[in-house]
N, C-alpha and C. Protein backbone atom coordinates (compact mmCIF):
# COMPACT_ATOMS: atom_id res chain seq x y z
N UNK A 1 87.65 88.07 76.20
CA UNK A 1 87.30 89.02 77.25
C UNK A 1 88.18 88.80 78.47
N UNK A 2 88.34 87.57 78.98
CA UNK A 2 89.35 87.67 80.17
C UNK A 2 90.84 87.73 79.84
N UNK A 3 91.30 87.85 78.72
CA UNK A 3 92.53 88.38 78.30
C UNK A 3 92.49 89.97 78.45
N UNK A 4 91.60 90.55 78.00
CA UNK A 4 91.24 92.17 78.64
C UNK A 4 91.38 92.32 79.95
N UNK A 5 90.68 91.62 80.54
CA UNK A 5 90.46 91.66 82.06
C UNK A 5 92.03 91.64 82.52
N UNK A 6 92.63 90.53 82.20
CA UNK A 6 94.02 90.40 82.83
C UNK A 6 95.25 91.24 82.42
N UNK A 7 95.39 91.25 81.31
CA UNK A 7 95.88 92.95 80.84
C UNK A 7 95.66 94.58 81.56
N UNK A 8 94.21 94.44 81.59
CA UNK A 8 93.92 96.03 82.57
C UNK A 8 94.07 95.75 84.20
N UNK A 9 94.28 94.56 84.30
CA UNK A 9 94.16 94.09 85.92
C UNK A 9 95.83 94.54 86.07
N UNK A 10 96.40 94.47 85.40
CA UNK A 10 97.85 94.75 85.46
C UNK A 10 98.36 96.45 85.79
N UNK A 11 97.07 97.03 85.00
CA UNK A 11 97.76 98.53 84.81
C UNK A 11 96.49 99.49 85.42
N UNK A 12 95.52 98.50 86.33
CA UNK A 12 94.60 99.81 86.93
C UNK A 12 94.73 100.30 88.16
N UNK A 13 94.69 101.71 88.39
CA UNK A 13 94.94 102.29 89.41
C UNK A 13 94.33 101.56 90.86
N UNK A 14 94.82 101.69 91.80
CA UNK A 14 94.61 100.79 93.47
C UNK A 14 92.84 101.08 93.25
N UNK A 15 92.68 102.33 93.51
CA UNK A 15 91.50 102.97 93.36
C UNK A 15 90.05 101.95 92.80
N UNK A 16 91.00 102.29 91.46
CA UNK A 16 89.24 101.69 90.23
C UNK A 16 89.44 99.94 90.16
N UNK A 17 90.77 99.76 91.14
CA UNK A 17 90.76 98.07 91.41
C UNK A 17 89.59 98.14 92.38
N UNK A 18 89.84 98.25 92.97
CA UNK A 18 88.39 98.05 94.87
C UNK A 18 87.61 98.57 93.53
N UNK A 19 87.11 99.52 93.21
CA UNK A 19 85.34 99.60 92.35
C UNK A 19 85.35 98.43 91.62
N UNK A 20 86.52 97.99 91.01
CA UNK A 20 86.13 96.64 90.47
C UNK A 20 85.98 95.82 90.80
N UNK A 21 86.73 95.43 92.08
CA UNK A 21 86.56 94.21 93.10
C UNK A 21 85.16 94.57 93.46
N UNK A 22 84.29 95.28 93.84
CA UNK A 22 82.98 95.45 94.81
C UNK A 22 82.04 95.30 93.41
N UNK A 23 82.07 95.82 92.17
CA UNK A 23 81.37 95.47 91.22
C UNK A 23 81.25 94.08 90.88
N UNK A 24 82.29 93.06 90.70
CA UNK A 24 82.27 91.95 90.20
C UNK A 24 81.72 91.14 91.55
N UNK A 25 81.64 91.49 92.75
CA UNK A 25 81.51 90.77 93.98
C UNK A 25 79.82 90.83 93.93
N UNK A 26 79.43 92.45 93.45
CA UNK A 26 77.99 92.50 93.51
C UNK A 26 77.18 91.58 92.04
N UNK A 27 78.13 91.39 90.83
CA UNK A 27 77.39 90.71 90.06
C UNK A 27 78.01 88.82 90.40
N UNK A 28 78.59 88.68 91.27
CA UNK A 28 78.44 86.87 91.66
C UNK A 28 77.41 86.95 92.77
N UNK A 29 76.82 88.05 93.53
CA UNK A 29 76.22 87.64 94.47
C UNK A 29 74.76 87.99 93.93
N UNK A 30 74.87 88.59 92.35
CA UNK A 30 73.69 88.36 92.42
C UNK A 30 72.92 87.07 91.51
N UNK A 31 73.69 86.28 91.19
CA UNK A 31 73.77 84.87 90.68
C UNK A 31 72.92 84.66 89.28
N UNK A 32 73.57 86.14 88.64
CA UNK A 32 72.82 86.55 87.26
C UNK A 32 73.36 85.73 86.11
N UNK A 33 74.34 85.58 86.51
CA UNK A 33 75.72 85.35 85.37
C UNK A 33 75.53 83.15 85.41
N UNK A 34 76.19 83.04 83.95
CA UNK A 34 76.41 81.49 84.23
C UNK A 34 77.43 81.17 84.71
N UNK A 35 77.66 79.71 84.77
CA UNK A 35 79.46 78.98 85.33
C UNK A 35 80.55 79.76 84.73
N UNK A 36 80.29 80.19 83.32
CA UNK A 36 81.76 80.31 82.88
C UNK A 36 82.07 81.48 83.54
N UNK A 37 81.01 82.34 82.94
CA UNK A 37 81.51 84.12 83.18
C UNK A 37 81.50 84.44 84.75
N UNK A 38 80.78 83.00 85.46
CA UNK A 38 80.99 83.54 87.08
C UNK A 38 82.27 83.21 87.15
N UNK A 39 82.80 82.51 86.98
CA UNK A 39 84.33 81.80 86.74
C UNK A 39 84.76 82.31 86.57
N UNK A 40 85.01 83.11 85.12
CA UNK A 40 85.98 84.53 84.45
C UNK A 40 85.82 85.64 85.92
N UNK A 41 84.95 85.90 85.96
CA UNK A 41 84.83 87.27 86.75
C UNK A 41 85.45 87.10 88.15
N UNK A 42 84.90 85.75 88.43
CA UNK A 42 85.49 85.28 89.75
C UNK A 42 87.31 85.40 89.77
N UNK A 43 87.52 84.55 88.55
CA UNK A 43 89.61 84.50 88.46
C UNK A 43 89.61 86.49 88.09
N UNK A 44 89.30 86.87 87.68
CA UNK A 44 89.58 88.72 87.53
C UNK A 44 89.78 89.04 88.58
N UNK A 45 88.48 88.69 89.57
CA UNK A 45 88.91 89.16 91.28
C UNK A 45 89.85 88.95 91.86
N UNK A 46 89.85 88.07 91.64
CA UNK A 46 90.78 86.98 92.22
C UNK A 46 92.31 87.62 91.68
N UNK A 47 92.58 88.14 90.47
CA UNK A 47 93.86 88.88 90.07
C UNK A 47 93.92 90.54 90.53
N UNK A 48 92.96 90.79 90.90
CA UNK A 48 92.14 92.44 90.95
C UNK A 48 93.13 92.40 92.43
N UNK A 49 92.72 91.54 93.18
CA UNK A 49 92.83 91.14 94.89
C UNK A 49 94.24 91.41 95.09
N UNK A 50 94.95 90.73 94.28
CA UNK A 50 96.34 90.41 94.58
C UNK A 50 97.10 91.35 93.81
N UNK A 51 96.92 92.07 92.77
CA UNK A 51 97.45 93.56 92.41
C UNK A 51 97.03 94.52 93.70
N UNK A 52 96.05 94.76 94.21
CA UNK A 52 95.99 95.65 95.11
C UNK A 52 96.86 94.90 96.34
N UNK A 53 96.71 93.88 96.89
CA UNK A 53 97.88 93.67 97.74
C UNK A 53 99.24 94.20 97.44
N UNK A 54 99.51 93.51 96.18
CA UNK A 54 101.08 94.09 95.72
C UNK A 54 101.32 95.45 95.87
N UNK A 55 99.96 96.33 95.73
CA UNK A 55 100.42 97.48 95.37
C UNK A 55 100.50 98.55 97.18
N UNK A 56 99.28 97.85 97.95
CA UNK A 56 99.77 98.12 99.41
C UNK A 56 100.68 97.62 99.91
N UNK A 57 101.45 96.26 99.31
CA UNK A 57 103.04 96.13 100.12
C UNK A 57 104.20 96.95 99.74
N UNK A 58 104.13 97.90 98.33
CA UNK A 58 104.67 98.75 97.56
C UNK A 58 104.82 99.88 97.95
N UNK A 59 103.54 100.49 98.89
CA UNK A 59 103.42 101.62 99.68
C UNK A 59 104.10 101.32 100.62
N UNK A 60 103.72 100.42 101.57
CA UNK A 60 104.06 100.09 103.13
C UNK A 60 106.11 100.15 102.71
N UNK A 61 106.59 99.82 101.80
CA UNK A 61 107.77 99.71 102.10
C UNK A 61 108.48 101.06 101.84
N UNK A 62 107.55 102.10 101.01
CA UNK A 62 107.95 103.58 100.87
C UNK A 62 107.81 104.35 101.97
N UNK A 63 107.09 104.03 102.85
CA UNK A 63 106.46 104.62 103.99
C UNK A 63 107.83 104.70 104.76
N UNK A 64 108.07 106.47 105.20
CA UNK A 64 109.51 106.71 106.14
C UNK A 64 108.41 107.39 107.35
N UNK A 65 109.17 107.27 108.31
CA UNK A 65 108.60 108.01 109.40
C UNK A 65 109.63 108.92 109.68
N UNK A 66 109.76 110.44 109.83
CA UNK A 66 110.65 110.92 110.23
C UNK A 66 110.75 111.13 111.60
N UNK A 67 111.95 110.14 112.16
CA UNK A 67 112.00 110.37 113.63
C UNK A 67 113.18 110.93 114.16
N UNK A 68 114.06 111.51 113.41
CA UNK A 68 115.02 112.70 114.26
C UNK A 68 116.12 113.10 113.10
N UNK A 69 117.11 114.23 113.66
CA UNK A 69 117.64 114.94 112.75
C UNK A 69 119.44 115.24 113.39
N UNK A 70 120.16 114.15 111.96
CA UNK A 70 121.88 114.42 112.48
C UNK A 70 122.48 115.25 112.92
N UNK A 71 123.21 115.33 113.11
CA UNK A 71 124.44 116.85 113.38
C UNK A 71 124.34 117.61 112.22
N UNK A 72 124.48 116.89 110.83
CA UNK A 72 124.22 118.07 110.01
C UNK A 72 122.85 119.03 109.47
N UNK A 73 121.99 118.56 110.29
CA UNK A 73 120.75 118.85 109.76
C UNK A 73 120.04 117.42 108.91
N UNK A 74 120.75 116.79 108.50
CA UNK A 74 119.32 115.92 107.78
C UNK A 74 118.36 114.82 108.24
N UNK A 75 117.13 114.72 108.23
CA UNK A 75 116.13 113.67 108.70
C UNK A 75 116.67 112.27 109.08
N UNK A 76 116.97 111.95 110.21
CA UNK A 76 116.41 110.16 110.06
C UNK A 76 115.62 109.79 110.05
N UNK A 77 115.75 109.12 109.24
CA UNK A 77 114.04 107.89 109.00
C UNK A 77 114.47 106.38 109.13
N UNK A 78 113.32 105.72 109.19
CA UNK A 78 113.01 104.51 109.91
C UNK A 78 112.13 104.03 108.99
N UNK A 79 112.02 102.68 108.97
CA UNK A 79 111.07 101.83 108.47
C UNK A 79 109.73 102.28 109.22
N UNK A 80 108.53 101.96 108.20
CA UNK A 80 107.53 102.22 108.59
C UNK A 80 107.07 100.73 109.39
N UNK A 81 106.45 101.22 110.91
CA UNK A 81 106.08 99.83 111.51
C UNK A 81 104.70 99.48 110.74
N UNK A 82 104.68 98.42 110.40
CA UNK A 82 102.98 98.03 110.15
C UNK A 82 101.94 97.42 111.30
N UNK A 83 102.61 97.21 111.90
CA UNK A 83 101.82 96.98 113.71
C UNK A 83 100.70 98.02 113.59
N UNK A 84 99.33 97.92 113.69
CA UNK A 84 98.49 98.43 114.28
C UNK A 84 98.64 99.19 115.57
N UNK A 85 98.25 100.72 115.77
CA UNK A 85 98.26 100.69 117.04
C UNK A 85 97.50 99.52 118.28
N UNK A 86 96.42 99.39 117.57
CA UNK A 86 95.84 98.44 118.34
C UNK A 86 96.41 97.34 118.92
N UNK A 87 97.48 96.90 117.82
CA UNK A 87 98.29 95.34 118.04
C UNK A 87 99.29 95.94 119.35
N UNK A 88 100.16 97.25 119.01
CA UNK A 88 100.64 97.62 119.58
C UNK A 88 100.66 97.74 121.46
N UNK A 89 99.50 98.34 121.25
CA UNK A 89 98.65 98.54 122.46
C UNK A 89 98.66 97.03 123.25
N UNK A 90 98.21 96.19 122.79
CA UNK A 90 98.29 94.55 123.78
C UNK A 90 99.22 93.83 123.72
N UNK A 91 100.68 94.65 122.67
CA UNK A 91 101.57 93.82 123.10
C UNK A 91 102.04 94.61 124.15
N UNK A 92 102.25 95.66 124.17
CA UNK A 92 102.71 96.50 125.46
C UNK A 92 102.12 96.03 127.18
N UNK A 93 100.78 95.70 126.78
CA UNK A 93 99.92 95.82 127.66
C UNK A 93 100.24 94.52 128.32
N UNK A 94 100.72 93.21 127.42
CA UNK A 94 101.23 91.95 127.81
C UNK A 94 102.65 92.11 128.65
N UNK A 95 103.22 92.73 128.49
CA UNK A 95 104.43 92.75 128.68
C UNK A 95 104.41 93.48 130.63
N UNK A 96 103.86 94.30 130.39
CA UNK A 96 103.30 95.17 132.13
C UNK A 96 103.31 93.89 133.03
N UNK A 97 103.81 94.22 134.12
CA UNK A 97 103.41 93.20 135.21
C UNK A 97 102.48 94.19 136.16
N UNK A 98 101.63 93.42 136.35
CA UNK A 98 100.27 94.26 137.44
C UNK A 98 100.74 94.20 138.76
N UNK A 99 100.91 95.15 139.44
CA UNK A 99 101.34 94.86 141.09
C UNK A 99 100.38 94.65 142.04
N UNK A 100 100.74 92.94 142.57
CA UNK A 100 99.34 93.06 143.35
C UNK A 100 99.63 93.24 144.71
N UNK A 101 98.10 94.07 145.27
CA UNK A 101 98.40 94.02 146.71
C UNK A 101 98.48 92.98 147.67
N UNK A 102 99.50 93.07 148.54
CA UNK A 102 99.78 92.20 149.62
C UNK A 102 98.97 92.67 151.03
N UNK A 103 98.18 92.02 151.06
CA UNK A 103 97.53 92.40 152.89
C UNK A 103 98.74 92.66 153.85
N UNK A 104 98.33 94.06 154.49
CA UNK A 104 99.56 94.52 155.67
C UNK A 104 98.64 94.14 157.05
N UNK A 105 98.86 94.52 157.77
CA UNK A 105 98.75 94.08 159.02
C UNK A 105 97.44 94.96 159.53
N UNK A 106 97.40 96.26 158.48
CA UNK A 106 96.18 97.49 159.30
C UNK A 106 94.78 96.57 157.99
N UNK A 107 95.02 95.89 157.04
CA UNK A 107 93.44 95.24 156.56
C UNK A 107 93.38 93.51 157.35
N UNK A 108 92.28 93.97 157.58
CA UNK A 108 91.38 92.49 158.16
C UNK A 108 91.07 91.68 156.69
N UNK A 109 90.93 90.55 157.46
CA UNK A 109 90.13 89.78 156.55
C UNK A 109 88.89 89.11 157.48
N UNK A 110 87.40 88.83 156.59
CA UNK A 110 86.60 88.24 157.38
C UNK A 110 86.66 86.60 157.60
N UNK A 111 87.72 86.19 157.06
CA UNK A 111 87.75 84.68 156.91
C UNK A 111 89.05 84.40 157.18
């Protein structure tokens, strides 16, 4: 059986990988199964996991952004950034220097 497993772990769509990853996650958590087959099912995930990684670093490197167009008409493209906007956002936000105010002569201070 885990020769099946590792064979179809090879050739299943991104998709019915995650239903399989969340299926096998729901039968170890429900602590039905013995050592071995929690074991088997556990190393399946565990191969399930890392095909779907492979297969989102596979995308991420197809990914063009079209960001402008030559003299003759055709697209440039660019690597796709994988930065989060979010990440994006606080590195920008690090980089800003805040201007602080300097007391002029028309603010008091009480101390």
């Amino acid at each position: 059986m885990a020769k099946q497993t590792e064979t179809s772990a090879e050739s299943v769509p991104f998709e019915a990988a995650l239903e399989q990853i969340q299926q096998i996650g729901q039968e170890l958590e429900a602590g039905a199964l013995g050592l071995e087959e929690s074991l088997e099912k556990f190393e399946a995930g565990v191969r399930l996991i890392r095909q779907c990684h492979a297969s989102l670093e596979q995308a991420e490197q197809r990914i063009k952004i079209l960001t402008d167009v030559d003299a003759q008409g055709n697209p440039k493209l660019e690597d796709f950034d994988a930065t989060s906007t979010l990440q994006q956002n606080k590195q920008s936000a690090g980089r800003r220097k805040k201007k602080t105010e300097e007391p002029t002569d028309d603010q008091s201070s009480l101390f």
